[in-house]
N, C-alpha and C. Protein backbone atom coordinates (compact mmCIF):
# COMPACT_ATOMS: atom_id res chain seq x y z
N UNK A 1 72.08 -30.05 -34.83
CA UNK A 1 71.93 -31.33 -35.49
C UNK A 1 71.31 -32.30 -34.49
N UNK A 2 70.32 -32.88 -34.87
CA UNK A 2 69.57 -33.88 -33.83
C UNK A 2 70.53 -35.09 -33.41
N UNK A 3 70.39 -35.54 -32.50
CA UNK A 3 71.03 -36.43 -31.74
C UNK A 3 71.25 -37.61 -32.17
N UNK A 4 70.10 -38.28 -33.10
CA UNK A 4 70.29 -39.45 -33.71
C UNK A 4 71.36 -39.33 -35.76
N UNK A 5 71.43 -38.26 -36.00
CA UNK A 5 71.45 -37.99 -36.66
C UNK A 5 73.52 -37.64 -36.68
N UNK A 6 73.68 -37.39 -35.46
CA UNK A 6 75.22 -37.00 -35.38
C UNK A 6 75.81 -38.26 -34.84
N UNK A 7 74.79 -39.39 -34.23
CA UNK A 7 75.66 -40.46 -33.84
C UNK A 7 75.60 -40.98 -34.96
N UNK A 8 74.71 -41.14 -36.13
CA UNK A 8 75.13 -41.79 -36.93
C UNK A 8 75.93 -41.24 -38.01
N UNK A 9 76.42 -40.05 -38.17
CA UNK A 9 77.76 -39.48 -38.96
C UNK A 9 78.44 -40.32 -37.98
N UNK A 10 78.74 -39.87 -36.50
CA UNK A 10 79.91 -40.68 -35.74
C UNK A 10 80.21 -41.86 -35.97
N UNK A 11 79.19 -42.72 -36.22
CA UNK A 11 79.01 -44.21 -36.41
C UNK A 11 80.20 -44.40 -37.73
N UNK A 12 79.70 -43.65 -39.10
CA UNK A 12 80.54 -43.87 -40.26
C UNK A 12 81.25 -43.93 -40.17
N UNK A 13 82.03 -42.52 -39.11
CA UNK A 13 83.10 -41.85 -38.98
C UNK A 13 83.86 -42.80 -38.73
N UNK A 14 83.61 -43.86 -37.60
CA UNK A 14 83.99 -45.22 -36.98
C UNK A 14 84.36 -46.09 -37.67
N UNK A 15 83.27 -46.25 -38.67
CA UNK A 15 83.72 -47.98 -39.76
C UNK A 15 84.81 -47.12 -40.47
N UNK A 16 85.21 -46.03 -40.97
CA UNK A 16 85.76 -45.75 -41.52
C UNK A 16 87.72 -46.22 -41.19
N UNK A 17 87.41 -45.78 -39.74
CA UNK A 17 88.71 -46.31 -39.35
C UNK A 17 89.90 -45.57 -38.92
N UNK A 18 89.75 -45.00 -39.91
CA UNK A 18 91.11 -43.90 -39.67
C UNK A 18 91.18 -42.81 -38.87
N UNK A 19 92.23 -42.58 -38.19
CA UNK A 19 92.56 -41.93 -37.09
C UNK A 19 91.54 -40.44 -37.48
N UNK A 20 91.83 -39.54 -38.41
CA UNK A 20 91.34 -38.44 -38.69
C UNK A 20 89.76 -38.34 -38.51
N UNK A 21 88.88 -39.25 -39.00
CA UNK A 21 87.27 -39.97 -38.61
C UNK A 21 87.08 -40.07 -37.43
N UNK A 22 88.27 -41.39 -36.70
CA UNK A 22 87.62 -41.84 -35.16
C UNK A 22 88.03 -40.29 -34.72
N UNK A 23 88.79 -39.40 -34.95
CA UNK A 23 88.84 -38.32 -33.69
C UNK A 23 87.59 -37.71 -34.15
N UNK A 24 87.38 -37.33 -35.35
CA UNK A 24 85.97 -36.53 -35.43
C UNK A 24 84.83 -37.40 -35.10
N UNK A 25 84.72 -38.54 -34.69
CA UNK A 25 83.50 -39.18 -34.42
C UNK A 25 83.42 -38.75 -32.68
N UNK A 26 85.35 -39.32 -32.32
CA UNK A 26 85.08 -38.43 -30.66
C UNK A 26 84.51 -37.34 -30.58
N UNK A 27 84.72 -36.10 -30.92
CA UNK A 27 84.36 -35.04 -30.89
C UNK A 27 83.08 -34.74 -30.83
N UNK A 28 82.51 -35.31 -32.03
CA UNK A 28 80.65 -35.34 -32.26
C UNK A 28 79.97 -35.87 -31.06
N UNK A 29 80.49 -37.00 -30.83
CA UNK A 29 80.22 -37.73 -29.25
C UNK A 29 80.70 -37.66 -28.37
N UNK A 30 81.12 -36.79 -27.82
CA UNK A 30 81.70 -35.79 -26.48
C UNK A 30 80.92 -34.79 -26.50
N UNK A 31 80.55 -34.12 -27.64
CA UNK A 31 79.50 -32.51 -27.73
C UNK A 31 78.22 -33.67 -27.55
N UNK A 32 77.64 -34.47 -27.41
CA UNK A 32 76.56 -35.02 -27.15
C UNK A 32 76.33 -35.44 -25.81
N UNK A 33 77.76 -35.72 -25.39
CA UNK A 33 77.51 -36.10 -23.53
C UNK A 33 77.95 -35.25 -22.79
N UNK A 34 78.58 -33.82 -22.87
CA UNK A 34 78.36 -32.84 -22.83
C UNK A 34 77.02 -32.04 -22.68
N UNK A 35 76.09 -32.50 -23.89
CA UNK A 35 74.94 -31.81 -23.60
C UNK A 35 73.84 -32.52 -23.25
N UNK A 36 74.21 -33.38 -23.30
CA UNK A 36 73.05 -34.65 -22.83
C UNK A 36 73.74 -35.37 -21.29
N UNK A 37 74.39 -35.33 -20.81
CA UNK A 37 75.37 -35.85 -19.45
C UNK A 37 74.47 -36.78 -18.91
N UNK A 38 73.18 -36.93 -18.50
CA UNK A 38 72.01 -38.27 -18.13
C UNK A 38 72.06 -39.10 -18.96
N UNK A 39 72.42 -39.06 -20.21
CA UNK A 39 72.31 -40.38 -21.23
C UNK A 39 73.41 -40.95 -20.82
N UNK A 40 73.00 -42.20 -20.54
CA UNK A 40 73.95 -43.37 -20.52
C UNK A 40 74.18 -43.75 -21.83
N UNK A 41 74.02 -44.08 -22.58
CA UNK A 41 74.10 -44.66 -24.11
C UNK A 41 74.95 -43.78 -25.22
N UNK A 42 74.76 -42.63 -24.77
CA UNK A 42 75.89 -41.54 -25.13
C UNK A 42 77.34 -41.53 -24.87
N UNK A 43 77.22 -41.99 -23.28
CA UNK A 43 78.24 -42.51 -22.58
C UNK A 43 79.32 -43.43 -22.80
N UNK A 44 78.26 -44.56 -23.34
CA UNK A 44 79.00 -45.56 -23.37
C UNK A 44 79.25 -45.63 -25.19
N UNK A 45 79.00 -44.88 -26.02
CA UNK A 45 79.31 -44.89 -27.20
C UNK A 45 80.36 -43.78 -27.27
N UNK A 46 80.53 -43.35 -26.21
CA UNK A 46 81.79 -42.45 -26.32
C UNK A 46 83.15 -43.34 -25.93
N UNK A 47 82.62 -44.16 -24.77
CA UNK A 47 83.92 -45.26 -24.24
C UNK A 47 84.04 -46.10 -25.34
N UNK A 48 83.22 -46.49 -26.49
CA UNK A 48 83.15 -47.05 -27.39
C UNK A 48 84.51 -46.23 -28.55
N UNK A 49 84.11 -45.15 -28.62
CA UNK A 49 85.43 -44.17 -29.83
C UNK A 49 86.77 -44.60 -28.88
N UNK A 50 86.74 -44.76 -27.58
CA UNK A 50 87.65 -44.52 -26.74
C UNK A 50 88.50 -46.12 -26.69
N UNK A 51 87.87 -46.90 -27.28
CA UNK A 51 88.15 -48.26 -27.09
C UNK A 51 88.92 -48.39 -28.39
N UNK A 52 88.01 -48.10 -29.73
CA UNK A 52 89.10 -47.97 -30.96
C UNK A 52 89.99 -47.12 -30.80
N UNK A 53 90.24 -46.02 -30.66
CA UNK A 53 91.40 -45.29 -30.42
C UNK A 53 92.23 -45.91 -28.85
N UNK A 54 92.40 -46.98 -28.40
CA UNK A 54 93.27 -47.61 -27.89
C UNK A 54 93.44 -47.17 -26.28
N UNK A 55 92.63 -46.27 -25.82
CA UNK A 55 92.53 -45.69 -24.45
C UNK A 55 91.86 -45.97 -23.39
N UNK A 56 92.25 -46.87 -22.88
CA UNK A 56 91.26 -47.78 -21.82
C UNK A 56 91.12 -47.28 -20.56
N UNK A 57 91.53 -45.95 -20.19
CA UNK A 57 91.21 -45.32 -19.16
C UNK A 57 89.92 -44.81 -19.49
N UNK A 58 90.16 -43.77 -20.69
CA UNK A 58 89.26 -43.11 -21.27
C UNK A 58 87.96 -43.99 -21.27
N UNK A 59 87.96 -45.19 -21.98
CA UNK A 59 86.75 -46.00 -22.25
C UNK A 59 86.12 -46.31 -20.72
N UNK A 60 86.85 -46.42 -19.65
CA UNK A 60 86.37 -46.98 -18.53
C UNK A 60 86.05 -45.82 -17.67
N UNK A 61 86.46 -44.51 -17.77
CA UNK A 61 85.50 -43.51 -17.80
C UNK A 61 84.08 -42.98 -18.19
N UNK A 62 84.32 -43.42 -19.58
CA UNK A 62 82.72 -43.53 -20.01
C UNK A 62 81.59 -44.07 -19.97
N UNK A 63 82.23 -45.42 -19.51
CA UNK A 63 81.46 -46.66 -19.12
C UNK A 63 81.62 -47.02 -17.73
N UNK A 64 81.96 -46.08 -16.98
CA UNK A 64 81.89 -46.18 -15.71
C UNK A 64 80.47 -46.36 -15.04
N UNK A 65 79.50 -45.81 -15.39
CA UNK A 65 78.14 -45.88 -14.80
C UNK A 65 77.50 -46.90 -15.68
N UNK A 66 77.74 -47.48 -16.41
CA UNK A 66 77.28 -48.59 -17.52
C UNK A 66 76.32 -49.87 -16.48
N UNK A 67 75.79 -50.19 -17.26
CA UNK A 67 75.02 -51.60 -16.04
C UNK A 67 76.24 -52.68 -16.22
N UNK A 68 77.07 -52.55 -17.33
CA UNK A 68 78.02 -54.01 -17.80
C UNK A 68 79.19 -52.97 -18.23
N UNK A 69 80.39 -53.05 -18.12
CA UNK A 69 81.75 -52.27 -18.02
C UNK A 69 82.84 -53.21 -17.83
N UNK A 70 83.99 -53.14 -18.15
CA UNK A 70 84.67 -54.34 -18.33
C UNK A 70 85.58 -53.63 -17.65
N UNK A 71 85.95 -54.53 -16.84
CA UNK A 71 87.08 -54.68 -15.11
C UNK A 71 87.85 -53.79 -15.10
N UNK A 72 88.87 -54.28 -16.49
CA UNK A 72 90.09 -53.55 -16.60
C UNK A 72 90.31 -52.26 -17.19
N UNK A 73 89.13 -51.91 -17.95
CA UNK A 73 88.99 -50.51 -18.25
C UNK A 73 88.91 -49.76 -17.10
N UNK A 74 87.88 -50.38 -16.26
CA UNK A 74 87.42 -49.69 -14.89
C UNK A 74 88.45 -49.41 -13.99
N UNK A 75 89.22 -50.58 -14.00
CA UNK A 75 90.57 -50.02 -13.36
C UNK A 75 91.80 -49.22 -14.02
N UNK A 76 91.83 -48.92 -14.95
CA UNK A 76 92.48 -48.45 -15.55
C UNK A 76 91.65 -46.51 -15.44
N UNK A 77 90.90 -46.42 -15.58
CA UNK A 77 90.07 -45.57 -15.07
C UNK A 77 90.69 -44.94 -13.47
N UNK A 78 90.34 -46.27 -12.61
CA UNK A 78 90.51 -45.39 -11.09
C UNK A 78 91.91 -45.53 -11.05
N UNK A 79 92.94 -45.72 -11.76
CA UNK A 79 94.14 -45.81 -11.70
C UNK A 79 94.44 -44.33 -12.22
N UNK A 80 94.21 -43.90 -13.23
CA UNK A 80 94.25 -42.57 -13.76
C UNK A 80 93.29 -41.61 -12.82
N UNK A 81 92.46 -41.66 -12.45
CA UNK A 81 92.05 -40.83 -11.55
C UNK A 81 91.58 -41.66 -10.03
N UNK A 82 92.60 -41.24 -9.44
CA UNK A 82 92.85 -42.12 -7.97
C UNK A 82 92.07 -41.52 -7.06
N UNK A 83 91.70 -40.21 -7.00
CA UNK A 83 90.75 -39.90 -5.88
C UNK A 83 89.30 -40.27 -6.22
N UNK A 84 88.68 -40.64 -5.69
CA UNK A 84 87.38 -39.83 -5.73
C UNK A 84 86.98 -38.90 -6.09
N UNK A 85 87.31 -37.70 -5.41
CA UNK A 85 86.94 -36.65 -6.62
C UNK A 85 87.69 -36.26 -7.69
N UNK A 86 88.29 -36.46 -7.79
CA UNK A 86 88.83 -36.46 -9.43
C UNK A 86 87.95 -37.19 -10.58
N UNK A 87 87.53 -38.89 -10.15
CA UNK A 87 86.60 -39.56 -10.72
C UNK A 87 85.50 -38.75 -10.71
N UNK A 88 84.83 -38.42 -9.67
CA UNK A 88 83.28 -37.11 -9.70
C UNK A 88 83.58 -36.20 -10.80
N UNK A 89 84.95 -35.83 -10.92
CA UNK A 89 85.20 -34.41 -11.98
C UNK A 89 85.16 -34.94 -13.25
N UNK A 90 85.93 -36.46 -13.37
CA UNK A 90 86.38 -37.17 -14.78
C UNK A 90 84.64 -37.20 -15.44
N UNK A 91 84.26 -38.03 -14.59
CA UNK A 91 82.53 -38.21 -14.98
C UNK A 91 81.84 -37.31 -15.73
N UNK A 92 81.80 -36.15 -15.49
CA UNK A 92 80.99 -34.98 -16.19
C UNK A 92 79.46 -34.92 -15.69
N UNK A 93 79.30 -35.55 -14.29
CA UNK A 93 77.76 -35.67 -14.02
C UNK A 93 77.60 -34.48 -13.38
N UNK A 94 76.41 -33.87 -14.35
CA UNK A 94 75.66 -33.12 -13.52
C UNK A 94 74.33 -33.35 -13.11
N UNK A 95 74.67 -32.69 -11.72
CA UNK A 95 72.86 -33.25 -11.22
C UNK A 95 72.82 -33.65 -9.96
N UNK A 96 71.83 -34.17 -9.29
CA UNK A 96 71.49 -35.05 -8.24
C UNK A 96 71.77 -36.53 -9.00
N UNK A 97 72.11 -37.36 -7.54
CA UNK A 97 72.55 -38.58 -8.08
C UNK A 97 71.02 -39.45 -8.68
N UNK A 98 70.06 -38.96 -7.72
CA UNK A 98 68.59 -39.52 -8.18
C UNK A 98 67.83 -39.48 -9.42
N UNK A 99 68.81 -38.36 -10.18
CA UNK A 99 68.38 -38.21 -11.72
C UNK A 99 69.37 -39.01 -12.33
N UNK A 100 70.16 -39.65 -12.08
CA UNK A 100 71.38 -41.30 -12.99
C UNK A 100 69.48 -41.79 -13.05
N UNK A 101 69.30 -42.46 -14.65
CA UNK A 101 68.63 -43.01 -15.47
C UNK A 101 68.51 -44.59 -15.02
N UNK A 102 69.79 -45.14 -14.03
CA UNK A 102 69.42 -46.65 -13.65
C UNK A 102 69.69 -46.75 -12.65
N UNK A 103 69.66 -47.84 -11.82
CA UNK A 103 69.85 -48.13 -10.27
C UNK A 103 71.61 -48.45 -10.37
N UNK A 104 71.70 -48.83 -10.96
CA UNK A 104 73.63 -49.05 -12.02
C UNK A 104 74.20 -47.99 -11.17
N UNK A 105 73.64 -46.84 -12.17
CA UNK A 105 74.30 -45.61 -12.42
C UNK A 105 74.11 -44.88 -10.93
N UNK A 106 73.23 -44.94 -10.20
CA UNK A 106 72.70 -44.09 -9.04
C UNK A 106 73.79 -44.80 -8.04
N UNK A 107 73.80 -45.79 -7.93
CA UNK A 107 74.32 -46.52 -6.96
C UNK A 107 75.72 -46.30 -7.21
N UNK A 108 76.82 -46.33 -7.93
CA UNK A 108 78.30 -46.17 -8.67
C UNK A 108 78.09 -44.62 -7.83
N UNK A 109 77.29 -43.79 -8.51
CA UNK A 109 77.55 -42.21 -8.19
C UNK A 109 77.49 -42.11 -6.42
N UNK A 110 76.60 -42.56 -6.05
CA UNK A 110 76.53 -42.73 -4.00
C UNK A 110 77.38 -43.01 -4.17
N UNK A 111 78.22 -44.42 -4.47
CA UNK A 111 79.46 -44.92 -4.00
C UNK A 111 80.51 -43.73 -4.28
N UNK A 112 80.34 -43.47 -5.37
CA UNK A 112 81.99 -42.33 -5.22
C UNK A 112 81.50 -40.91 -4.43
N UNK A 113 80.68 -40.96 -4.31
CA UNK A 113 80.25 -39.56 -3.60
C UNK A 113 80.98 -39.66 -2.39
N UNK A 114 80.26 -40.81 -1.40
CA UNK A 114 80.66 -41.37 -0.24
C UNK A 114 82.34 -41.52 -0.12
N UNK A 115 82.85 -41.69 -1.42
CA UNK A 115 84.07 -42.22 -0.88
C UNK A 115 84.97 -40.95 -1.31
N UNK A 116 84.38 -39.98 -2.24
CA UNK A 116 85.08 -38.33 -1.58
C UNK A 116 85.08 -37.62 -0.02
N UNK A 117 83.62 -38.03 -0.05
CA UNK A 117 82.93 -37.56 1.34
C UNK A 117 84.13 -38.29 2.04
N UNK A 118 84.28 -39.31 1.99
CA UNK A 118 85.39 -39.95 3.42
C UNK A 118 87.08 -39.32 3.48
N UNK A 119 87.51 -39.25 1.79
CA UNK A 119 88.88 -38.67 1.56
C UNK A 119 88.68 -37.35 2.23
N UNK A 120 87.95 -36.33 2.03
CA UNK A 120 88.15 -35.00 2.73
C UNK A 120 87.78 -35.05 3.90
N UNK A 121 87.24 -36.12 4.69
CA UNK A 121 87.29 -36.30 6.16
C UNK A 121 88.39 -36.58 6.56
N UNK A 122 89.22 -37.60 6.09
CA UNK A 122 90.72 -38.09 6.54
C UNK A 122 91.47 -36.61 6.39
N UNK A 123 91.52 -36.37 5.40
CA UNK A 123 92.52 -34.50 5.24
C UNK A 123 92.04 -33.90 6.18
N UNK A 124 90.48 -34.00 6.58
CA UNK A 124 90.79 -32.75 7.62
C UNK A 124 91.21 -33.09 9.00
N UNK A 125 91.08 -34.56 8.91
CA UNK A 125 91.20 -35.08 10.55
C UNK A 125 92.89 -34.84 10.51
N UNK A 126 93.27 -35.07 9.44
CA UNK A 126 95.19 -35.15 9.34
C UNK A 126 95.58 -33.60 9.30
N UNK A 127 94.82 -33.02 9.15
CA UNK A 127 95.28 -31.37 9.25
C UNK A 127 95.38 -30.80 10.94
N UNK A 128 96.64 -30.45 10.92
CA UNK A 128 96.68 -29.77 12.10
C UNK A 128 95.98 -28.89 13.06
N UNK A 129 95.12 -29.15 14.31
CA UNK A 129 93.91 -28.08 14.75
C UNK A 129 94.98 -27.12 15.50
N UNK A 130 95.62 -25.90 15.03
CA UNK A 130 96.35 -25.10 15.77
C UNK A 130 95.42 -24.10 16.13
N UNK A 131 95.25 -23.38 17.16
CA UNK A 131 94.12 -21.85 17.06
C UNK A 131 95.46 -20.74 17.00
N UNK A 132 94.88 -20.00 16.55
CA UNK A 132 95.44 -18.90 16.07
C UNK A 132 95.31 -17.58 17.14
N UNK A 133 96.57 -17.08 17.65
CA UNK A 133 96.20 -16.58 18.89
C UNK A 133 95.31 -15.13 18.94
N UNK A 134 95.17 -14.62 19.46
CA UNK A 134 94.67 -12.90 19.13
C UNK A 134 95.37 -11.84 18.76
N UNK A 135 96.64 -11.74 19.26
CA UNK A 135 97.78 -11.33 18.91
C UNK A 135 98.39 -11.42 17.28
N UNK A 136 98.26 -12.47 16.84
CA UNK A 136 98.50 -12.89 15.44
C UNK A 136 97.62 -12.13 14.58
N UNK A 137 96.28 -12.23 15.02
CA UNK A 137 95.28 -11.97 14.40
C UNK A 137 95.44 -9.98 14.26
N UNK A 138 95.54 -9.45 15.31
CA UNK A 138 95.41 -8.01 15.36
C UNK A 138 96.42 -7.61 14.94
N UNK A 139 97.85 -8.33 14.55
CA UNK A 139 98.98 -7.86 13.97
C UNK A 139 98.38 -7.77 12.31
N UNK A 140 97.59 -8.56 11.63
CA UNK A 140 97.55 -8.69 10.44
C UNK A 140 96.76 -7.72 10.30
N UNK A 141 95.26 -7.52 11.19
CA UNK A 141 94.59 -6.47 10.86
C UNK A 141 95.10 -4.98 10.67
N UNK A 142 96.00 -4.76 11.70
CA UNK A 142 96.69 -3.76 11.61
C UNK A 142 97.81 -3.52 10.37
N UNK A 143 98.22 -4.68 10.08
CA UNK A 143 98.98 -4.79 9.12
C UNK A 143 98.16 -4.39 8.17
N UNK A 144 97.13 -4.96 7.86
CA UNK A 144 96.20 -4.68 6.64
C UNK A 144 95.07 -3.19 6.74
N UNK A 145 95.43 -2.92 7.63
CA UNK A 145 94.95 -1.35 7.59
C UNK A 145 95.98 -0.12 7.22
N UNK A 146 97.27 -0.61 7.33
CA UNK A 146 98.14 0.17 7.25
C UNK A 146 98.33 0.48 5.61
N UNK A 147 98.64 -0.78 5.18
CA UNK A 147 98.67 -1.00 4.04
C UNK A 147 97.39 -0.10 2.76
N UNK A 148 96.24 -0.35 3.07
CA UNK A 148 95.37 0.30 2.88
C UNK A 148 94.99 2.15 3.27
N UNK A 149 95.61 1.99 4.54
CA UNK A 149 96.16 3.73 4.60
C UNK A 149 97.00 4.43 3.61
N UNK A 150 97.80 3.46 3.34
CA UNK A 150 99.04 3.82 1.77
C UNK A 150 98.60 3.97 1.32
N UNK A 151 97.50 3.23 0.49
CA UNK A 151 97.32 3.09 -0.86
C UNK A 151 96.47 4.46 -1.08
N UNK A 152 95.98 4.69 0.08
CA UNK A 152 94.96 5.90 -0.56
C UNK A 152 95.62 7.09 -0.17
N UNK A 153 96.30 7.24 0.75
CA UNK A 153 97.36 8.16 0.62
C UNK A 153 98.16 8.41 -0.76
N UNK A 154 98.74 7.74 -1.35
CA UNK A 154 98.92 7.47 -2.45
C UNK A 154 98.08 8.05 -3.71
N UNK A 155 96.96 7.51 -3.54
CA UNK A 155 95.98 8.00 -4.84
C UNK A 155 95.60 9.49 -4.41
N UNK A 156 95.19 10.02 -3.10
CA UNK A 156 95.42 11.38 -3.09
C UNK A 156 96.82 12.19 -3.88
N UNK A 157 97.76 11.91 -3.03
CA UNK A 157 99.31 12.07 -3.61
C UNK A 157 98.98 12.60 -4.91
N UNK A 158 98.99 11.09 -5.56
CA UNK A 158 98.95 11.21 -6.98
C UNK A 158 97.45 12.27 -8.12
N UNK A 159 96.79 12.02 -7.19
CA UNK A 159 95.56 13.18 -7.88
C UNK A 159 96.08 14.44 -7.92
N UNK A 160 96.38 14.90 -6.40
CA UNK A 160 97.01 16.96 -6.17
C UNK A 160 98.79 16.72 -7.25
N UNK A 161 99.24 16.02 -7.20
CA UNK A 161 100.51 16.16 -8.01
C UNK A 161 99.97 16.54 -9.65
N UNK A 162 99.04 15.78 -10.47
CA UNK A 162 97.86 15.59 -11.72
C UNK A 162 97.07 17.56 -11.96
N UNK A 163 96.75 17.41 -10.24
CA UNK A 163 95.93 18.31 -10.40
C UNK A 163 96.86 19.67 -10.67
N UNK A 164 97.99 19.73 -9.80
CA UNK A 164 99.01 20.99 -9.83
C UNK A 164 99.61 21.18 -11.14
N UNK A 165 99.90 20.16 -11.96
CA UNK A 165 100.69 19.74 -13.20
C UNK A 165 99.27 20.21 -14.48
N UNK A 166 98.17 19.94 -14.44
CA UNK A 166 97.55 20.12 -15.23
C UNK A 166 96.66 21.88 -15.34
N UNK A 167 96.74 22.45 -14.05
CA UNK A 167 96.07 23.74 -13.57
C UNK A 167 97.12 24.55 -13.60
């Protein structure tokens, strides 16, 4: 179904009002930013279903890359998804940030990029640098050769036991 053609079922779906409509209008317009993910206007007519159905995280998700987005959605947004990357995941962008359609949108996406990029710098700086001695290391290998000696010991085992039982 062409694109202009399902937002405006969605659209009806909308004046219509009722819960059973606005969810099928979500739906129609989620499978559109889904397959369209560069449209902004898709986007923000999805934060739009998201606004009548009473979900202001949701809406400030959608309208997160918007040129105009209203505060408290937006925070309500990074409140529900507090990392950075979680927001990168909430988004649904795929792509290079240089393909976002406005300077809006390009610039929002650097910014959260950057500010994942910094959260998994702090984790790793806060992660313990222990080295792992050689000893540790050749116990496991050995460990894991042994283990692997079983197993095929084993599947022999079990083949000549098959083979004696069936001959």
């Amino acid at each position: 179904m062409p694109v202009e053609l399902t937002l405006h079922k969605a659209a009806e779906e909308l004046r219509r009002g009722d819960l059973a409509n606005v969810l099928r209008a979500r739906q129609r317009v989620a499978g559109l930013v889904g397959t369209y993910p560069h449209r902004l206007d898709l986007r923000e007519r999805l934060a739009e279903v998201y606004r009548v159905l009473g979900q202001p995280a949701q809406a400030g998700r959608w309208a997160y890359l918007s040129d105009e987005r209203d505060p408290e959605e937006t925070l309500a947004f990074e409140r529900a998804y507090r990392r950075a990357e979680a927001r990168l995941v909430a988004l649904s962008w795929q792509g290079r940030v240089d393909e976002a359609p406005t300077e809006t949108a390009r610039t929002r996406l650097a910014s959260l990029y950057l500010e994942a990029r910094i959260e998994l710098q702090r984790e790793l700086d806060a992660t313990p640098h222990e080295e792992t001695s050689w000893g540790a290391c050749l116990v496991v290998m050995v460990g894991g050769t042994f283990v692997v000696v079983c197993f095929l010991l084993g599947i022999v085992t079990l083949v000549q036991f098959l083979w004696k039982l069936f001959t």
